[in-house]
Protein backbone atom coordinates (compact mmCIF):
# COMPACT_ATOMS: atom_id res chain seq x y z
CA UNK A 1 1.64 10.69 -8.82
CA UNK A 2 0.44 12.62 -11.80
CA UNK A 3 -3.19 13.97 -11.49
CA UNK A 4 -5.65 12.70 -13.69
CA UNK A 5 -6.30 16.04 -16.38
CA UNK A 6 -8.23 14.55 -18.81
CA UNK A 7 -7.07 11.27 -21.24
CA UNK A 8 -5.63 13.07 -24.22
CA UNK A 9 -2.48 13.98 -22.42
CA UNK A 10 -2.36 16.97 -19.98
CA UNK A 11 -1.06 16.02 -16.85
CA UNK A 12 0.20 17.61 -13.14
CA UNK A 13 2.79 16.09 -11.57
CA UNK A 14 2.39 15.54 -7.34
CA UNK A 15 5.52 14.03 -6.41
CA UNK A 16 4.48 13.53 -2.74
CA UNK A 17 1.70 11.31 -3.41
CA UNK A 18 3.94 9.64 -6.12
CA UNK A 19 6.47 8.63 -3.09
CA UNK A 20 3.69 7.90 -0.59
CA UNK A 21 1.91 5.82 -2.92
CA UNK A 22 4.75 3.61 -3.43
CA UNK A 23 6.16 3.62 0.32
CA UNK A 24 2.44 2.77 1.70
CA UNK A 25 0.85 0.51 -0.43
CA UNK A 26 3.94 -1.74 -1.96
CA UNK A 27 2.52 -4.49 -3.57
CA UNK A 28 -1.11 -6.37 -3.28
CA UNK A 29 -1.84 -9.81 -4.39
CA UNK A 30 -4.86 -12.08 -5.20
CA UNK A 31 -7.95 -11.92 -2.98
CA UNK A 32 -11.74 -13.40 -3.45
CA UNK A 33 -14.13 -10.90 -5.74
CA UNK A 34 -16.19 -10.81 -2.83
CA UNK A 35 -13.66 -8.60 -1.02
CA UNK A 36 -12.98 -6.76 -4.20
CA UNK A 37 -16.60 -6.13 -4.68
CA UNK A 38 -16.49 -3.71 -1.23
CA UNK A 39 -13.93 -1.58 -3.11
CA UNK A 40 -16.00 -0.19 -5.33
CA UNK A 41 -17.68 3.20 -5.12
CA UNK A 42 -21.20 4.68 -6.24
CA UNK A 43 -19.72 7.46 -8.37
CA UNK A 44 -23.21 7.49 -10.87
CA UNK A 45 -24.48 10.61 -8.60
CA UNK A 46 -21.33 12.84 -10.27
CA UNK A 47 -22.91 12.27 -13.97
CA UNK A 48 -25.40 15.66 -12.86
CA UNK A 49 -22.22 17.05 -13.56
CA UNK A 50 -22.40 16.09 -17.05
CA UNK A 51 -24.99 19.45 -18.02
CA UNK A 52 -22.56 21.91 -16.45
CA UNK A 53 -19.05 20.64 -18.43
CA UNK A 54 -17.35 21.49 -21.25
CA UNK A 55 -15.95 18.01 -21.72
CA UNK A 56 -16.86 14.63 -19.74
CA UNK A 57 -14.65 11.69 -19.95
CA UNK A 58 -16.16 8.24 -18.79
CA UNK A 59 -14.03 4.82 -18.08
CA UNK A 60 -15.69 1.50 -16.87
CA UNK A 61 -14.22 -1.79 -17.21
CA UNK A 62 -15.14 -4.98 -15.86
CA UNK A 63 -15.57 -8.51 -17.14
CA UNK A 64 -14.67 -8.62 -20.85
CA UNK A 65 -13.85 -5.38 -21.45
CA UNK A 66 -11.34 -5.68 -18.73
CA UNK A 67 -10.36 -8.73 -20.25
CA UNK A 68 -10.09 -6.96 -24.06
CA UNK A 69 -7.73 -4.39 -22.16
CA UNK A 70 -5.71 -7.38 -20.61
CA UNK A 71 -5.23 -8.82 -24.23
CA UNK A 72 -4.16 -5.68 -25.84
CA UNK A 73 -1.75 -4.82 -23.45
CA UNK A 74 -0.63 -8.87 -23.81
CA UNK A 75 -0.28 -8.41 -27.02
CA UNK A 76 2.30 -4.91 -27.35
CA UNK A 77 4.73 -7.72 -24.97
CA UNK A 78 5.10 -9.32 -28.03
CA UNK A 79 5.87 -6.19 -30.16
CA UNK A 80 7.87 -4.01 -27.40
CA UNK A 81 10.89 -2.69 -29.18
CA UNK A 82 12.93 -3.10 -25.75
CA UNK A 83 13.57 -4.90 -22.66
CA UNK A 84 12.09 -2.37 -20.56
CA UNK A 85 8.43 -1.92 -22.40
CA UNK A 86 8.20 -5.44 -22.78
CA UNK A 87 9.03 -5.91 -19.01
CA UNK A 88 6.15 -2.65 -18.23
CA UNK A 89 3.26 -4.81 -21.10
CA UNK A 90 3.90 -7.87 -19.06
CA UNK A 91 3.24 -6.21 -15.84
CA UNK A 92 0.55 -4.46 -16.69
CA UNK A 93 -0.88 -7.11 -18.93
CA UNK A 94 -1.07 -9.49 -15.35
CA UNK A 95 -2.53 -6.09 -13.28
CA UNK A 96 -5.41 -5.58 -15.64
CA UNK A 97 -6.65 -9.95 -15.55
CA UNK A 98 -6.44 -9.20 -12.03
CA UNK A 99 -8.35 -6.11 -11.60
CA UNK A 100 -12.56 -6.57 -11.17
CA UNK A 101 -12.97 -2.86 -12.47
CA UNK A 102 -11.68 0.84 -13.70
CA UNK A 103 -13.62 3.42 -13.27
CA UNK A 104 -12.91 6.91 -13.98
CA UNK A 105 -15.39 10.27 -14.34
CA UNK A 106 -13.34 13.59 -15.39
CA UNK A 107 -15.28 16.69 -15.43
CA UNK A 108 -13.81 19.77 -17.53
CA UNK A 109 -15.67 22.96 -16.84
CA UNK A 110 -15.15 26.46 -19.06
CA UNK A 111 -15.30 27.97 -15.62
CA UNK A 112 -14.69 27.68 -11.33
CA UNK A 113 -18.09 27.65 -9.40
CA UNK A 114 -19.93 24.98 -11.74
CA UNK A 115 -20.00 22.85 -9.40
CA UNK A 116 -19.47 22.33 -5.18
CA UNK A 117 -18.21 20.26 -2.33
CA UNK A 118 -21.91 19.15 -1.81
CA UNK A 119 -21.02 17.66 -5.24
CA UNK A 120 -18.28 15.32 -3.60
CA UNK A 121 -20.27 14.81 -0.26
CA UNK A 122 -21.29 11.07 -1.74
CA UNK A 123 -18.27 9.84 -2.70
CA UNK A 124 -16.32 11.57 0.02
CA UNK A 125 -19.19 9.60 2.73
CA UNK A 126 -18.56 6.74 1.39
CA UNK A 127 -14.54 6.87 1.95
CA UNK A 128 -14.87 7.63 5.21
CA UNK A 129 -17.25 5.07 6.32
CA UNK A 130 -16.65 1.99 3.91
CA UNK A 131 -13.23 0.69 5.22
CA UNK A 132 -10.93 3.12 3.24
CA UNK A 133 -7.54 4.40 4.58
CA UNK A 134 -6.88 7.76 3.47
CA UNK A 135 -3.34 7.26 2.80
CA UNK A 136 -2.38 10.87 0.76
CA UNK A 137 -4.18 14.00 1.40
CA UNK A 138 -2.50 17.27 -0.52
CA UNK A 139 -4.30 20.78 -0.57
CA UNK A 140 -2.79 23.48 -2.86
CA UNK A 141 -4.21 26.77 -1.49
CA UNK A 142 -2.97 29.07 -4.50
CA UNK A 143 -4.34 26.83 -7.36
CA UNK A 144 -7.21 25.66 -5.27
CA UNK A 145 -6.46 22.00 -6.20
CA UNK A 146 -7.33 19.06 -3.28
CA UNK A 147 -6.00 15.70 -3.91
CA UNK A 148 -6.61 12.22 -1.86
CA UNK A 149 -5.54 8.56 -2.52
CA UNK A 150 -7.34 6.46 -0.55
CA UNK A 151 -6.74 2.55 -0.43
CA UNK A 152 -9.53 -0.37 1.13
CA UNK A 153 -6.89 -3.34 2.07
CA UNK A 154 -8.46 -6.76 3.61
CA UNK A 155 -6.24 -9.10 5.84
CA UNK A 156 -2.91 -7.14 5.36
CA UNK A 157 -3.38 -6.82 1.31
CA UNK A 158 -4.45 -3.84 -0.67
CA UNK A 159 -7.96 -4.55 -2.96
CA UNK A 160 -8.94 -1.39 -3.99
CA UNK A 161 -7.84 2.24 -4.39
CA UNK A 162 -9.80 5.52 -5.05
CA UNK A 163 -8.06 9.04 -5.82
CA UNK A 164 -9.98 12.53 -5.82
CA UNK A 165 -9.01 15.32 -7.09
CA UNK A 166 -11.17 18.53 -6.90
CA UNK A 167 -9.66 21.69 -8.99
CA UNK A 168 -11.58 25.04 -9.40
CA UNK A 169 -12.37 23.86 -12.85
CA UNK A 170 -11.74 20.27 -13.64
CA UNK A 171 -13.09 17.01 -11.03
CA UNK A 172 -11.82 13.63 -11.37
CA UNK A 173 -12.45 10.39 -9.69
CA UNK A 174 -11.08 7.23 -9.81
CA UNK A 175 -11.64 3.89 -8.79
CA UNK A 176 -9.91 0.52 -9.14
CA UNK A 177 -11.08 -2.63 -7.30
CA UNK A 178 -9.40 -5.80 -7.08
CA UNK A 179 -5.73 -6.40 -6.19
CA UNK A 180 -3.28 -3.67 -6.94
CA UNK A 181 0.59 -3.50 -7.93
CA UNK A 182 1.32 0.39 -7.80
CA UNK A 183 4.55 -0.78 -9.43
CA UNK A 184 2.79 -1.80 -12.69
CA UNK A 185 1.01 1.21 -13.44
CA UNK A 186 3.70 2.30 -15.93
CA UNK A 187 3.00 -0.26 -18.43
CA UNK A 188 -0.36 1.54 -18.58
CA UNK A 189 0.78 4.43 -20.67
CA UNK A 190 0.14 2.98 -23.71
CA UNK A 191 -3.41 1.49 -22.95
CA UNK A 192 -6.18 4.03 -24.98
CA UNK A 193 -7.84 6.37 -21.99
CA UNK A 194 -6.20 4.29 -19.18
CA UNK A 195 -3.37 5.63 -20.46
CA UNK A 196 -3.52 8.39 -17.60
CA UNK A 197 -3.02 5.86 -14.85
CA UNK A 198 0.68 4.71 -15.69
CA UNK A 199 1.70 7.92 -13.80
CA UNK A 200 0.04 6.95 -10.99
């Protein structure tokens, strides 16, 4: 899994998580929006952050706009120059109608300390008492950089996922609820700011 950086293009690669992302979760299909409605997180507390960074990026799509994002991904399956990105808009294209909501908060500070764990103690809370799975947990002592993936799955399927990652001067969190195919991330790349999430 690449770590969300920001959505212009800076990345970190994590291939653990890549491998147990794919190995763990496999595939999820359709389930009732009442289930996908427990998948999603209060993440509004983190916009305190907002003062304190030198950049703030801010996804959230549901309803139309996450049916504009289905359409424009629909529509590169019709102007894919090959096989394979026409086969990656497709399956992305059918994720997104699928999906009830994105949401993504990326904090970019000019320096560590701006902000704490105490921060993250909301968010982390509810993870560990809403029916989440932590399913990837990596800590990077010399950069300082924490990462977990954690998935919410209802009668054997997979209806939301979550991902934090805490560095000493960047925060991200993410948060998609409704059914999930990790495999169709990669048509994402292409997709405006949820560009990001194809390397997922």
């Amino acid at each position: 899994m690449r770590t969300l950086k920001n959505f212009t293009g800076k990345r970190h690669w994590l291939g653990a998580i890549s491998s147990a992302v794919l190995q763990v979760c496999g595939c999820a299909f359709g389930r009732t929006s009442t289930c996908a409605q427990n998948a999603k997180l209060q993440l509004s507390h983190l916009d305190k952050l907002a003062s304190k960074a030198a950049e703030v990026t801010n996804v959230s799509l549901e309803g139309p706009m996450l049916k504009l994002a289905a359409d424009q991904m629909s529509q590169k399956v019709h102007t894919a120059k090959s096989p394979e990105k026409t086969a990656k808009a497709f399956a992305a294209a059918n994720m997104l109608r699928r999906l009830k909501g994105i949401y993504v908060k990326v904090f970019e500070f000019s320096k560590p300390g701006e902000y704490s764990k105490s921060d993250l103690e909301s968010v982390l809370n509810q993870l560990d008492s809403g029916g989440w799975k932590a399913i990837v947990h990596v800590e990077q002592k010399k950069s300082g950089q924490t990462t977990g993936v954690y998935v919410m799955e209802e009668g054997g399927e997979t209806v939301g996922m979550a991902i934090v990652a805490a560095e000493p001067k960047e925060l991200t969190a993410v948060n998609l609820v409704g059914p999930i195919d990790f495999s169709q991330f990669g048509g994402l790349g292409s997709l405006g700011a949820l560009g990001q999430l194809g390397g997922l």
